[in-house]
Protein backbone atom coordinates (compact mmCIF):
# COMPACT_ATOMS: atom_id res chain seq x y z
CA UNK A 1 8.47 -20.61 29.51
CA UNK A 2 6.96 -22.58 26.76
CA UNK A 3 8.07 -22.22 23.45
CA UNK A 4 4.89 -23.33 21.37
CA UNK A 5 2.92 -21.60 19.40
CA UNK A 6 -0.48 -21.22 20.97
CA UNK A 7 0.65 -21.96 25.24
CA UNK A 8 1.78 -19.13 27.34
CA UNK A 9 4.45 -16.83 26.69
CA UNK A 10 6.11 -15.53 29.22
CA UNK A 11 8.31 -12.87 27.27
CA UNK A 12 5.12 -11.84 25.22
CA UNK A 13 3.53 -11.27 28.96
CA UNK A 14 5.95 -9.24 30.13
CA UNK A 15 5.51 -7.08 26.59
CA UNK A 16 2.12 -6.74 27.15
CA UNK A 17 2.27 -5.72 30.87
CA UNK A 18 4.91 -3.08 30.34
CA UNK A 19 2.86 -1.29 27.21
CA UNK A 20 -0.33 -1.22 29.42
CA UNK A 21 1.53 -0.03 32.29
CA UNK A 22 3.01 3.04 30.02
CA UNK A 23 -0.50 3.31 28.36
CA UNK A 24 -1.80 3.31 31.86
CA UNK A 25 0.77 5.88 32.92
CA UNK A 26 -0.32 8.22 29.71
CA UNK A 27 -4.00 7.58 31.16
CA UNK A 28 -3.47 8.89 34.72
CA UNK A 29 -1.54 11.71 33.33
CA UNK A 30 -4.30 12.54 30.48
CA UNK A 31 -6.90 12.03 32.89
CA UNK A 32 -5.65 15.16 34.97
CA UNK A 33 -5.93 17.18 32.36
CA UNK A 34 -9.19 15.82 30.93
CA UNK A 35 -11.66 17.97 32.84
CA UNK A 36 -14.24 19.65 29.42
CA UNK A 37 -15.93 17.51 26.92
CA UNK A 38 -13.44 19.69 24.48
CA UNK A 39 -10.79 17.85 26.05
CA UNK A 40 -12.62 14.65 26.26
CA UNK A 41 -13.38 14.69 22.62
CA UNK A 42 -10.73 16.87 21.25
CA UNK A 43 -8.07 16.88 23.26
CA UNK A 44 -8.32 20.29 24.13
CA UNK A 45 -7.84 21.28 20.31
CA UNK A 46 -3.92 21.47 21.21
CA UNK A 47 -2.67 18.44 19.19
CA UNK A 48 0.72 19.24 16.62
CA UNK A 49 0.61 18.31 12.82
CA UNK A 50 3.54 15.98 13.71
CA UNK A 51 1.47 14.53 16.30
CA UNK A 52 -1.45 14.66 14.70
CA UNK A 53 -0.31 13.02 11.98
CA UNK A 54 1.34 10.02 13.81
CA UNK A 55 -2.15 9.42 15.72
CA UNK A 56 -3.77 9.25 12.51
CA UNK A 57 -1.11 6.73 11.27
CA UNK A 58 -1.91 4.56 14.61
CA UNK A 59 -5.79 5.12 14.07
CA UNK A 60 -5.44 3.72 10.65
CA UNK A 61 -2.92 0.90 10.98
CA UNK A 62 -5.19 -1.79 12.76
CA UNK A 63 -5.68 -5.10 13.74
CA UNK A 64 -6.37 -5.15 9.63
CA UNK A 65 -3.26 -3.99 8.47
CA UNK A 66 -0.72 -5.54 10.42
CA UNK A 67 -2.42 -8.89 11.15
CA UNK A 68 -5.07 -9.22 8.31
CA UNK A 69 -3.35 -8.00 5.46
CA UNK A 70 -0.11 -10.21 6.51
CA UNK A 71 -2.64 -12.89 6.59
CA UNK A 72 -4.07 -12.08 3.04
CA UNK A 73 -0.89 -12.26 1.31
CA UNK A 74 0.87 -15.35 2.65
CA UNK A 75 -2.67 -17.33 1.73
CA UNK A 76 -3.64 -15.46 -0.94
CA UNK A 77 -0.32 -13.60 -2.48
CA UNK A 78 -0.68 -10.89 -5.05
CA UNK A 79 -4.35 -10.07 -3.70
CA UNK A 80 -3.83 -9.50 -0.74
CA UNK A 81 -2.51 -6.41 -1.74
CA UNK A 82 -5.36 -4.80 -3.05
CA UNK A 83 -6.35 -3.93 0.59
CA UNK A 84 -2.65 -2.48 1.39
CA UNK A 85 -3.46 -0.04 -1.93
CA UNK A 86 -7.08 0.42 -1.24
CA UNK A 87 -6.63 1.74 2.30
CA UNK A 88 -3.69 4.13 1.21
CA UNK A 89 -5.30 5.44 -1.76
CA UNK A 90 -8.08 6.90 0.35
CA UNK A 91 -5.90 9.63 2.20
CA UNK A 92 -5.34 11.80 -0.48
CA UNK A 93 -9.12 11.70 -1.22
CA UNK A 94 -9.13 12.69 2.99
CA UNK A 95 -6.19 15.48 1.96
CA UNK A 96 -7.82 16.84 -0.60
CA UNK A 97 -11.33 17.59 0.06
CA UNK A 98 -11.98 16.66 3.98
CA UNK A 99 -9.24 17.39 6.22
CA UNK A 100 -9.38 21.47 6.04
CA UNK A 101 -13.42 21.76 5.42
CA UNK A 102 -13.95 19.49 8.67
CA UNK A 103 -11.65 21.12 10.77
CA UNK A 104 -13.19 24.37 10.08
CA UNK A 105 -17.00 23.45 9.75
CA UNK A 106 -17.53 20.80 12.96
CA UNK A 107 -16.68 20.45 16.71
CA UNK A 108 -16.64 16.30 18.03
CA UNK A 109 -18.16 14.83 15.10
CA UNK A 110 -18.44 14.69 11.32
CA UNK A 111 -22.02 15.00 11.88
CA UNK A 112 -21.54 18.43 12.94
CA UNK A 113 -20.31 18.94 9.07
CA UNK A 114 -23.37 17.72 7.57
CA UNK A 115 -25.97 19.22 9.96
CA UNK A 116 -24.30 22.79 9.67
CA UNK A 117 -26.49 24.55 7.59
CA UNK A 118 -29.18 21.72 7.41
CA UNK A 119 -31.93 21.14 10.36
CA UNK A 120 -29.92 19.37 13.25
CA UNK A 121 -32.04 16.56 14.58
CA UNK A 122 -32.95 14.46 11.81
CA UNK A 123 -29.63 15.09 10.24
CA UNK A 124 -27.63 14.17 13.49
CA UNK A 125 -29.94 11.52 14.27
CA UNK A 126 -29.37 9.78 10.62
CA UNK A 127 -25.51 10.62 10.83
CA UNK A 128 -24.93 8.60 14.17
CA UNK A 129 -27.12 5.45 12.75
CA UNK A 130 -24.62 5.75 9.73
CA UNK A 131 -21.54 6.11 11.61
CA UNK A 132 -22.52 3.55 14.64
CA UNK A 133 -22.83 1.26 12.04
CA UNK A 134 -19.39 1.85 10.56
CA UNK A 135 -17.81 1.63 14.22
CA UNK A 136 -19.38 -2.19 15.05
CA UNK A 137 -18.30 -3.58 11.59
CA UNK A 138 -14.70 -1.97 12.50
CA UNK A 139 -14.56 -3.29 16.57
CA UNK A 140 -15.74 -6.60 15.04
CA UNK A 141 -12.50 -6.88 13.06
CA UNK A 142 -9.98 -5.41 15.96
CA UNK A 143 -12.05 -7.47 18.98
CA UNK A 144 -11.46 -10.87 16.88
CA UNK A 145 -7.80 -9.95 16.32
CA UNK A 146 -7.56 -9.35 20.04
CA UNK A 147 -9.13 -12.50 20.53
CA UNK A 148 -6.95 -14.77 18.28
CA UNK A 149 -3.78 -12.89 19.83
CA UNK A 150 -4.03 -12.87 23.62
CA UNK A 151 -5.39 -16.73 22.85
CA UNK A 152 -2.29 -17.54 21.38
CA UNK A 153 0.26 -15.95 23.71
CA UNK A 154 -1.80 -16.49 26.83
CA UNK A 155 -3.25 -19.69 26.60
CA UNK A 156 -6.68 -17.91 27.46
CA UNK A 157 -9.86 -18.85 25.84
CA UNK A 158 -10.38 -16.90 22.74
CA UNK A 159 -13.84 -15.50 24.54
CA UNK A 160 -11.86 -14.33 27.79
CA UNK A 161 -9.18 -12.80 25.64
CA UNK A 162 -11.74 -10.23 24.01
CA UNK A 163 -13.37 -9.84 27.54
CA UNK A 164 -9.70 -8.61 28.84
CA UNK A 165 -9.42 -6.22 25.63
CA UNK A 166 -12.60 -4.76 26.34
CA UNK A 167 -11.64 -4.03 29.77
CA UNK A 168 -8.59 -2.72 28.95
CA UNK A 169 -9.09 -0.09 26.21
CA UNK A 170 -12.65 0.49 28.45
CA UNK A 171 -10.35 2.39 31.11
CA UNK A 172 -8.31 4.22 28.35
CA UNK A 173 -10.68 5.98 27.44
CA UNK A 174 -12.97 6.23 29.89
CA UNK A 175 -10.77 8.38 32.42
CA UNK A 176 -8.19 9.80 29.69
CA UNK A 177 -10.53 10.54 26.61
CA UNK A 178 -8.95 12.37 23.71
CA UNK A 179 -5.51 12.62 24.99
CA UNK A 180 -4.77 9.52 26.49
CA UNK A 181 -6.28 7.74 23.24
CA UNK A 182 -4.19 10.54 21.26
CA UNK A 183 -0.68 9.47 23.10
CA UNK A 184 -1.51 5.73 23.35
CA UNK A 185 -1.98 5.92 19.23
CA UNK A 186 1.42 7.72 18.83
CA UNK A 187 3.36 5.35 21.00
CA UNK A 188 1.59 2.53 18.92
CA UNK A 189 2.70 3.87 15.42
CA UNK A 190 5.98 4.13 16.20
CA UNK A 191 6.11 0.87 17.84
CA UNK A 192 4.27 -1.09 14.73
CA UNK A 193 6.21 0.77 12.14
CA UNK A 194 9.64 -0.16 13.88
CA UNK A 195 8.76 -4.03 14.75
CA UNK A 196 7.35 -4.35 11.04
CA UNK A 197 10.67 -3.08 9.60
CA UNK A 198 12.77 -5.05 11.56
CA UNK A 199 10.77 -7.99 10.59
CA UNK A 200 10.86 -7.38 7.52
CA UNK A 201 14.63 -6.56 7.37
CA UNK A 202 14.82 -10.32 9.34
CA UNK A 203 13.09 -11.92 6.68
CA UNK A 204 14.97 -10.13 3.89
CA UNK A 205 18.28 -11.11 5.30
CA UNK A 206 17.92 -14.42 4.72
CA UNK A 207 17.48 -13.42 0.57
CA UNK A 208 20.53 -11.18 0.69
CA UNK A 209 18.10 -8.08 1.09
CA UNK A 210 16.97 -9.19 -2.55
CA UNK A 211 13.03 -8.79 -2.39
CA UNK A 212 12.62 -10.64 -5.91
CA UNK A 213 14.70 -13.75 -4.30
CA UNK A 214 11.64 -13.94 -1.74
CA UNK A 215 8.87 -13.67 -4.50
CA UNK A 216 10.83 -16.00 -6.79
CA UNK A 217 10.76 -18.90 -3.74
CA UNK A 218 7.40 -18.02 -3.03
CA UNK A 219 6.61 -18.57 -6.83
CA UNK A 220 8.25 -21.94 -6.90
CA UNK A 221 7.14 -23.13 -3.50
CA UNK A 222 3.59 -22.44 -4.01
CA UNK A 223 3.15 -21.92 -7.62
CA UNK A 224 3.45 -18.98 -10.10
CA UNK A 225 -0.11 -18.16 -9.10
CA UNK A 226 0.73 -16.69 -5.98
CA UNK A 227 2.57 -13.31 -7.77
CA UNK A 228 -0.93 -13.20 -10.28
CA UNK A 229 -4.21 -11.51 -9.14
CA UNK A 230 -7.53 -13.90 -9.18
CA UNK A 231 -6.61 -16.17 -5.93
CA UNK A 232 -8.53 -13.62 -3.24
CA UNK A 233 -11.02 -11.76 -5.65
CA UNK A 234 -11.19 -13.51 -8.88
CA UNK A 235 -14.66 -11.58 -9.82
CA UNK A 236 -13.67 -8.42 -11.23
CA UNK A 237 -17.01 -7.22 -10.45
CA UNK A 238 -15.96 -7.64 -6.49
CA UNK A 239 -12.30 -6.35 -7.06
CA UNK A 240 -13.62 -3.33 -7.85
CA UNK A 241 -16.87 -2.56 -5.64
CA UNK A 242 -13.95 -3.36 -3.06
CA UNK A 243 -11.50 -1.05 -4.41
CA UNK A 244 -13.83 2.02 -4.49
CA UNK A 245 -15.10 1.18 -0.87
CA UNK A 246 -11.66 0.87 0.32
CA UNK A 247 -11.13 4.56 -1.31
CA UNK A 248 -14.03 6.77 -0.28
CA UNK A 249 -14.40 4.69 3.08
CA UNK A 250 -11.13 6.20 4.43
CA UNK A 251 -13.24 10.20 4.08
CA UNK A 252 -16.32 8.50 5.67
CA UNK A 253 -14.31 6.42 9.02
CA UNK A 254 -15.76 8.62 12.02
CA UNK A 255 -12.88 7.41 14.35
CA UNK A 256 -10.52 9.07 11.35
CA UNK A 257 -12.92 12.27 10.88
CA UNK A 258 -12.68 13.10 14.55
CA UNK A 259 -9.22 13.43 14.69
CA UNK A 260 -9.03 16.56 12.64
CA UNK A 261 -10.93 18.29 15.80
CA UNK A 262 -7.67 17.89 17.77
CA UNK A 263 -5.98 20.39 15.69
CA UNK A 264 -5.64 23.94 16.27
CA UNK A 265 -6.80 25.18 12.67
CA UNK A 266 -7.30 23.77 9.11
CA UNK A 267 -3.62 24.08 7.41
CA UNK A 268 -2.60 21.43 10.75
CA UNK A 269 -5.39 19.47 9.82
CA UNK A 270 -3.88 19.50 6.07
CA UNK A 271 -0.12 19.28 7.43
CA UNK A 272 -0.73 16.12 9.77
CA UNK A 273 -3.02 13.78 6.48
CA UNK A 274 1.02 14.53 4.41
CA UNK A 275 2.61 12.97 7.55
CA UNK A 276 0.20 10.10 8.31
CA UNK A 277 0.18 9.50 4.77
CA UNK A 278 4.25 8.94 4.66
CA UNK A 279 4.04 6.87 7.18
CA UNK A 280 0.84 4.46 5.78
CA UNK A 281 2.42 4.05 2.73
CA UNK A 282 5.73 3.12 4.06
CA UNK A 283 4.06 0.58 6.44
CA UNK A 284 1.99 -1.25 3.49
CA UNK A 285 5.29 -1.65 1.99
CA UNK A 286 6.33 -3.80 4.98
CA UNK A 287 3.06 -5.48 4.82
CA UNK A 288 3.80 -7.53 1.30
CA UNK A 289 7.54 -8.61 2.80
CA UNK A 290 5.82 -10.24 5.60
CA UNK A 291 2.90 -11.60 3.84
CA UNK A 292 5.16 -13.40 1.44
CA UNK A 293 7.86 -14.29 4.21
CA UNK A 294 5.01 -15.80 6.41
CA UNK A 295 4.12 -17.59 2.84
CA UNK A 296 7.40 -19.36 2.38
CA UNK A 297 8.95 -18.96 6.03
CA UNK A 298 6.65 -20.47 8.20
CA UNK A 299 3.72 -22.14 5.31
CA UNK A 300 0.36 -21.76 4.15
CA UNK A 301 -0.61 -25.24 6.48
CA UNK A 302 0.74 -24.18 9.32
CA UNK A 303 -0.51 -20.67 9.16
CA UNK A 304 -4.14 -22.00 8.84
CA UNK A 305 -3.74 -24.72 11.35
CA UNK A 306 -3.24 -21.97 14.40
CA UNK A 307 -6.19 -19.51 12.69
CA UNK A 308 -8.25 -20.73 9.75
CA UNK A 309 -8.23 -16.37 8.56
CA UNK A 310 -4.49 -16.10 8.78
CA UNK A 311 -4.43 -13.54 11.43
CA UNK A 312 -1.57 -15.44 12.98
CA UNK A 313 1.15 -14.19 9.99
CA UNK A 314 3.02 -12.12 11.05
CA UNK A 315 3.25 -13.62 15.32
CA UNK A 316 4.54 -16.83 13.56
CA UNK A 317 6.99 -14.88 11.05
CA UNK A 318 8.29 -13.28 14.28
CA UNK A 319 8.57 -16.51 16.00
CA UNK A 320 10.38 -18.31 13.26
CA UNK A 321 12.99 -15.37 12.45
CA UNK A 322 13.66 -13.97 15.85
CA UNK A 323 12.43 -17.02 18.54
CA UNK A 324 10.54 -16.22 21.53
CA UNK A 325 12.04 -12.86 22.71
CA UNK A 326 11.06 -11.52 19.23
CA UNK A 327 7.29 -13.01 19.22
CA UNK A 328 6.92 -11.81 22.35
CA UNK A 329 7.63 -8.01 20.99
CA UNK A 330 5.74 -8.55 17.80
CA UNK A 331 2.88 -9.91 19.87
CA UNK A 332 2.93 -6.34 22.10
CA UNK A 333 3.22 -4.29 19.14
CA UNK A 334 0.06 -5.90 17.93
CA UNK A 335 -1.49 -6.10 21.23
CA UNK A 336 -1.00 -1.99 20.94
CA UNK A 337 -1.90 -1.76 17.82
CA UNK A 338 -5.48 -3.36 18.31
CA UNK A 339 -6.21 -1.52 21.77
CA UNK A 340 -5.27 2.09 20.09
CA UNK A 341 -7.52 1.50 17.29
CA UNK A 342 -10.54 0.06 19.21
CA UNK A 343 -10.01 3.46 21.86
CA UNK A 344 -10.52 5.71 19.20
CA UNK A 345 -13.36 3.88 17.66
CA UNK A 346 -15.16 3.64 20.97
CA UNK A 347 -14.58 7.41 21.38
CA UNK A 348 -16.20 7.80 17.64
CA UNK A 349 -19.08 6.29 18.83
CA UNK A 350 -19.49 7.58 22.21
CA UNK A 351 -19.03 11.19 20.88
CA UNK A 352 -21.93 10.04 18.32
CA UNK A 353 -24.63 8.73 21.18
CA UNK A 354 -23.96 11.74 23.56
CA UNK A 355 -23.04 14.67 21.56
CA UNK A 356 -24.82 13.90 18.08
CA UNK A 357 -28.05 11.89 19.92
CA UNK A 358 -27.79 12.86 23.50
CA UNK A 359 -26.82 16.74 23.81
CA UNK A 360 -28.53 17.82 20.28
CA UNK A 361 -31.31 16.01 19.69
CA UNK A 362 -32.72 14.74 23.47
CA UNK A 363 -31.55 17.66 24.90
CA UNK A 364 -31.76 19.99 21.81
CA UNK A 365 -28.41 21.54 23.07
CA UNK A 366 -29.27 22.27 26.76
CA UNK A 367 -26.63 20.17 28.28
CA UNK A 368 -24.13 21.59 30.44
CA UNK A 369 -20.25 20.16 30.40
CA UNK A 370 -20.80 18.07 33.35
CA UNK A 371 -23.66 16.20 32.17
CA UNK A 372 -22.13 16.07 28.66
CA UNK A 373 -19.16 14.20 30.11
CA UNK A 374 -21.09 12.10 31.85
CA UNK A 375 -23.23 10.82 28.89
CA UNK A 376 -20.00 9.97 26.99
CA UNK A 377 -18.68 8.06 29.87
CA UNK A 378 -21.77 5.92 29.93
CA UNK A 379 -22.09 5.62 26.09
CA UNK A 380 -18.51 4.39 26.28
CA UNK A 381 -19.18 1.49 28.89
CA UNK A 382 -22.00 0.60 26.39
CA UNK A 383 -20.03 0.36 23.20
CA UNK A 384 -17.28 -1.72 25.46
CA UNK A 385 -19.99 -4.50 26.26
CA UNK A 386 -21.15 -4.06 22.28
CA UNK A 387 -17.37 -4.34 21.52
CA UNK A 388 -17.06 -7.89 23.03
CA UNK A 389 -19.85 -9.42 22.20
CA UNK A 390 -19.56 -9.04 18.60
CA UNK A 391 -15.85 -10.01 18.90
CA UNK A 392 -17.33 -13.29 20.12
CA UNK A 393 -20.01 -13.85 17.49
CA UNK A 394 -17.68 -13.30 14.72
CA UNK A 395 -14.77 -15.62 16.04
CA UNK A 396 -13.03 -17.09 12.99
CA UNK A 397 -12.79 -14.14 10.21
CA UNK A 398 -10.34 -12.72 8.87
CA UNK A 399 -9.53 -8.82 10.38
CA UNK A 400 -9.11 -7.21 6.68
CA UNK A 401 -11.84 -8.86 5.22
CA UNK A 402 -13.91 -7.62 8.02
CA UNK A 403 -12.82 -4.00 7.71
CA UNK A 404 -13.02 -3.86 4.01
CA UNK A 405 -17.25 -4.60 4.86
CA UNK A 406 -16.71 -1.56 7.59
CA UNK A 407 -14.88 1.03 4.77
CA UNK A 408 -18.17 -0.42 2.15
CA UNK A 409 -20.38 1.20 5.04
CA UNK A 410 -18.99 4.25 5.63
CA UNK A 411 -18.24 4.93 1.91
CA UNK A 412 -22.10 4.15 1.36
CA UNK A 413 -23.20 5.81 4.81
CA UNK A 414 -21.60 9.09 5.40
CA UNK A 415 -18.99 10.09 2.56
CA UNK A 416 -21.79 10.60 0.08
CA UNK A 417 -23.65 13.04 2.45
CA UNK A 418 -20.45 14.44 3.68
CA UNK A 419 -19.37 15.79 0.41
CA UNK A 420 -22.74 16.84 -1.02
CA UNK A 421 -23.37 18.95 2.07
CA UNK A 422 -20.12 20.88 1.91
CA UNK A 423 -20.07 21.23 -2.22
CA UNK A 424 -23.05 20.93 -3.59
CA UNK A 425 -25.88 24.14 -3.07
CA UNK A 426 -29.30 22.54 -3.68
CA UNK A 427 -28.37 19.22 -0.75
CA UNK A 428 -30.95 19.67 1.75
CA UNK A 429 -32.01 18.09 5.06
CA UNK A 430 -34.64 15.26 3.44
CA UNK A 431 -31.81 14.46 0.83
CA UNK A 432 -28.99 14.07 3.62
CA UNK A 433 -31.53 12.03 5.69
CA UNK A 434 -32.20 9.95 2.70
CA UNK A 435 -29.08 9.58 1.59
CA UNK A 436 -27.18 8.13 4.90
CA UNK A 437 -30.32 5.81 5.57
CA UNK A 438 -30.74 4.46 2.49
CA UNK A 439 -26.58 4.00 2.06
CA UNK A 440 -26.58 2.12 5.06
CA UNK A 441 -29.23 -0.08 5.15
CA UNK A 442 -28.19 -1.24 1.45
CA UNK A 443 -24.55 -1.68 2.42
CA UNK A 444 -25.97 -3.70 5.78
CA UNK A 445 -28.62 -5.37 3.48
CA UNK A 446 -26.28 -6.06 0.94
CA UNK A 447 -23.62 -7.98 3.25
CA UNK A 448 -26.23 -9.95 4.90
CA UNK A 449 -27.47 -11.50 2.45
CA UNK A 450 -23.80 -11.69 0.94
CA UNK A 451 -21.62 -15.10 0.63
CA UNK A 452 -19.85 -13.31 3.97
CA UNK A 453 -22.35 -13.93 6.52
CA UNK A 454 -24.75 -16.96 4.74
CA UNK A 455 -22.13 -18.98 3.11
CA UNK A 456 -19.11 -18.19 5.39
CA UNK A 457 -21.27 -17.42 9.04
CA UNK A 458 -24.35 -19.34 8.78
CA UNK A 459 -22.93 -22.08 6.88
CA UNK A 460 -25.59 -21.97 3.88
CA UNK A 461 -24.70 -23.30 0.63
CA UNK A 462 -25.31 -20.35 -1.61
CA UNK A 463 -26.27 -16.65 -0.93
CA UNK A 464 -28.90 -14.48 -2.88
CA UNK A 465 -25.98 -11.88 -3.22
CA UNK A 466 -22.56 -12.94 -5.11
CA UNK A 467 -20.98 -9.66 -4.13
CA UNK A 468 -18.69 -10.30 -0.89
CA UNK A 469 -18.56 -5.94 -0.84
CA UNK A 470 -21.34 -3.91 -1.87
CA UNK A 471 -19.71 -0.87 -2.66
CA UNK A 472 -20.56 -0.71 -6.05
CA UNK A 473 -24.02 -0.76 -5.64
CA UNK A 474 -24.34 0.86 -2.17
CA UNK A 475 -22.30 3.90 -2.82
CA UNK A 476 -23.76 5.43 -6.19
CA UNK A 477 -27.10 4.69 -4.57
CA UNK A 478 -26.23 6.87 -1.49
CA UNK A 479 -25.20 9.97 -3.84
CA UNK A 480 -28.19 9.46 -6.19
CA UNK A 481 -30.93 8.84 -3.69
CA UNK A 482 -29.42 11.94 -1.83
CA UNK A 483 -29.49 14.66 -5.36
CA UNK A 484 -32.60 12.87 -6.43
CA UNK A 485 -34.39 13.75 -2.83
CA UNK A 486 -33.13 17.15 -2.40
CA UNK A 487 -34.24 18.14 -6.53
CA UNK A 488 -37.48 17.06 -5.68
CA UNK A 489 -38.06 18.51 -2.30
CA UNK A 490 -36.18 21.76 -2.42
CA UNK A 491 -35.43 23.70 1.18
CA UNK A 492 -34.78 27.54 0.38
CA UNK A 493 -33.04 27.76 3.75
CA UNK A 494 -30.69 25.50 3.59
CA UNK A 495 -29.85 26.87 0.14
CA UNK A 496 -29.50 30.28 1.85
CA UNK A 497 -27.08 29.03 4.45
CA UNK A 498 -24.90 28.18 1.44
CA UNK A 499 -22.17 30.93 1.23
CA UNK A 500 -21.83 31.16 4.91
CA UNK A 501 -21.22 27.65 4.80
CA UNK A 502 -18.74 27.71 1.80
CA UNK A 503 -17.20 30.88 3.57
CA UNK A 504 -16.46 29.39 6.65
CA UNK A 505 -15.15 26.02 4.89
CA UNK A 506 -12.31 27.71 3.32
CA UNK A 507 -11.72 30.42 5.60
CA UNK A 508 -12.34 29.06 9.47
CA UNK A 509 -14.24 30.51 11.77
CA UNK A 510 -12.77 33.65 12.30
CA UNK A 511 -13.82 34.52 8.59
């Protein structure tokens, strides 16, 4: 067994082969029981808030939280935090005015929310464009986390790594849908949130459990700089665009939305956002212990010189608190971490191309179960191959960053639309059209022509935009191109549908 960062490790390979066996073990045992699309997609609507709420937390916590946000902070310090507050403050935007409306308005997908009392095919049509777009930014930033991981641990090529990850998670949720992805999320929250606490009570033995002793040596190590905000985001301009996508992208994350169809009824769905909330916000706490102890415990050079985004934190905090045995558990815990997140975000998308494109618009809703199943099966073999190959092309960035550009697009995309349909009477089919197409291509625009992808991706020496998120711009555009549209092209049937729709929001369908 070597014990070098970036050869083999034979204790992180025996991690990894036990947690797929068990996640293959959940799958054979899901899959038996997986025989509807309902239980494909929603796991037969039989999900507890407890459970629920734990699958959410293992949804949420991805390949950005535990291994780009660790990254952040020990190369950027302070900053790196706004992502740990960004993604929290989101849920109780999700608790407050999505969780119950969702539950009791849709079926698979959030598009089912927006088309309810709207025409269905240009709406669903426009919602899956929207939310397929949110779902490649976000497998971009969990493939390349794969990648960089089973790399280091396996001595693999960082190509055949994401190959092996897309293989993997492929046969999740390909035979065990809803359930398996449901169980293998559960299993991975309670695995990240104990390896991150022990790590972080590892690193805060060494300051006598003193938290301020580790900020105080990071802050005379590396400068006082590192405890000030300006090293990651120094435009305030950006800090904020990416604070407000951060926010409202949480209410427009598809992967997330879908979840709150595995409930029985809207006070669960309510119930299980208080418990995954608890346990995000208790998480992000670890987060800035290891940032900081990867800072001063292992160093910003040697950090960089294994992965130039930092990814590599918190594996080489593990390694240099605990040895081998240790990294090899941290390693698996990640290892879950990204293959429950990319399952649920290739069931997001699948559910969009068959049930949103598929069943409601080809087939205008004559699709029987069978056939229904069998379109999501394909669409998921489709979105594995997507999965890998944009892992590949975006080799080198850093997994927050990346997901902070995915939360921008769904903020910009489908929030907007998502509210306005449920709250606001005069929203009407042209507007939510308008609104989701013209969100998303600005957001997509936006980071293209970005410092992101032409300074940082194609190597150019300036870019046309200076804003690395677009959410400021993107986001007001979505809500004001979508009231704007529906004022001036009014649809008296939609505004009709109104007070069923508000009836059944807050009441369910048996209203």
């Amino acid at each position: 067994m070597s014990g070098a960062i970036g050869e083999p490790n034979a204790l992180a390979m025996l991690f990894f082969f036990v947690f797929i066996a068990a996640s293959l073990g959940i799958t054979w045992f899901a899959a038996r029981r997986t025989k509807t699309t309902e239980d494909f997609y929603a796991a037969g609507r039989s999900v507890t808030a407890v459970q629920n709420g734990l699958a959410l937390a293992g949804d949420y916590m991805s390949a950005a939280s535990f291994l780009g946000i660790a990254g952040l902070v020990a190369l950027s310090g302070f900053d790196g935090l706004i992502y740990s507050i960004g993604f929290l403050v989101g849920w109780p935007v999700v608790l407050c005015l999505i969780a119950e409306p969702l539950r009791n308005l849709g079926r698979y997908t959030f598009a089912d929310v927006v088309a309810f009392r709207l025409q269905q095919r240009p709406v669903r049509v426009a919602s899956a464009f929207g939310g397929l777009a949110v779902i490649a930014f976000y497998l971009i930033a969990q493939m390349v986390g794969a990648g960089n991981l089973i790399r280091l641990l396996f001595g693999l090529s960082y190509e055949m790594a994401v190959i092996i990850v897309g293989a993997v998670m492929l046969a999740y949720v390909l035979f065990g849908g809803m359930l398996a992805t449901t169980w293998v999320q559960i299993v991975k929250a309670v695995l990240l949130m104990s390896g991150a606490a022990l790590l972080a009570l590892m690193v805060l033995a060494q300051y006598a459990f003193n938290p301020l002793a580790l900020f105080a040596d990071a802050a005379a190590t590396f400068g006082p700089s590192v405890l000030a905000p300006g090293r990651l985001v120094s435009d305030p301009i950006d800090a904020i665009s990416l604070g407000i996508a951060l926010m409202f992208g949480t209410a427009g994350l598809p992967h997330i939305l879908m979840r709150f169809y595995t409930v029985p009824d809207a006070r669960t769905a309510r119930v299980s956002v208080a418990y995954a909330t608890a346990a995000i916000g208790l998480f992000y706490l670890f987060t800035f212990i290891l940032g900081f102890g990867a800072m001063v415990i292992v160093g910003q050079d040697a950090i960089r010189a294994i992965d130039a985004g930092g990814n590599m934190a918190a594996p080489l905090l593990a390694e240099a608190v605990g040895g081998q045995a240790f990294l090899g558990f941290i390693a698996a815990v990640a290892f879950a971490t990204i293959l429950a997140v990319v399952a649920g975000l290739t069931l997001a998308g699948a559910a969009a191309l068959s049930h949103d494109i598929w069943v409601s618009v080809v087939r205008r809703g004559h699709a029987d179960g069978g056939e229904q199943l069998l379109v999501a099966r394909g669409a998921t073999i489709l979105l594995a191959i997507v999965s890998i190959l944009l892992g590949i092309a975006f080799k080198g960035q850093n997994v927050a960053y990346m997901v902070g550009l995915a939360f921008a697009i769904a903020a910009s995309a489908n929030f907007p639309a998502l509210l306005l349909s449920m709250f606001w009477k005069p929203f009407t089919t042209r507007g939510a059209v308008a609104s989701i197409v013209v969100g998303t291509a600005s957001a997509l625009l936006l980071i293209y022509f970005s410092p992101t992808i032409q300074v940082d991706l194609l190597k150019h020496t300036s870019a046309l935009v200076p804003l690395r998120n677009p959410g400021i711009i993107s986001i007001p555009l979505s809500f004001v191109v979508g009231i704007v549209v529906s004022l001036a092209m009014p649809e008296a049937e939609a505004a009709a549908k109104f007070a069923a729709t508000e009836r059944q929001l807050h009441l369910g369908e048996e209203a």
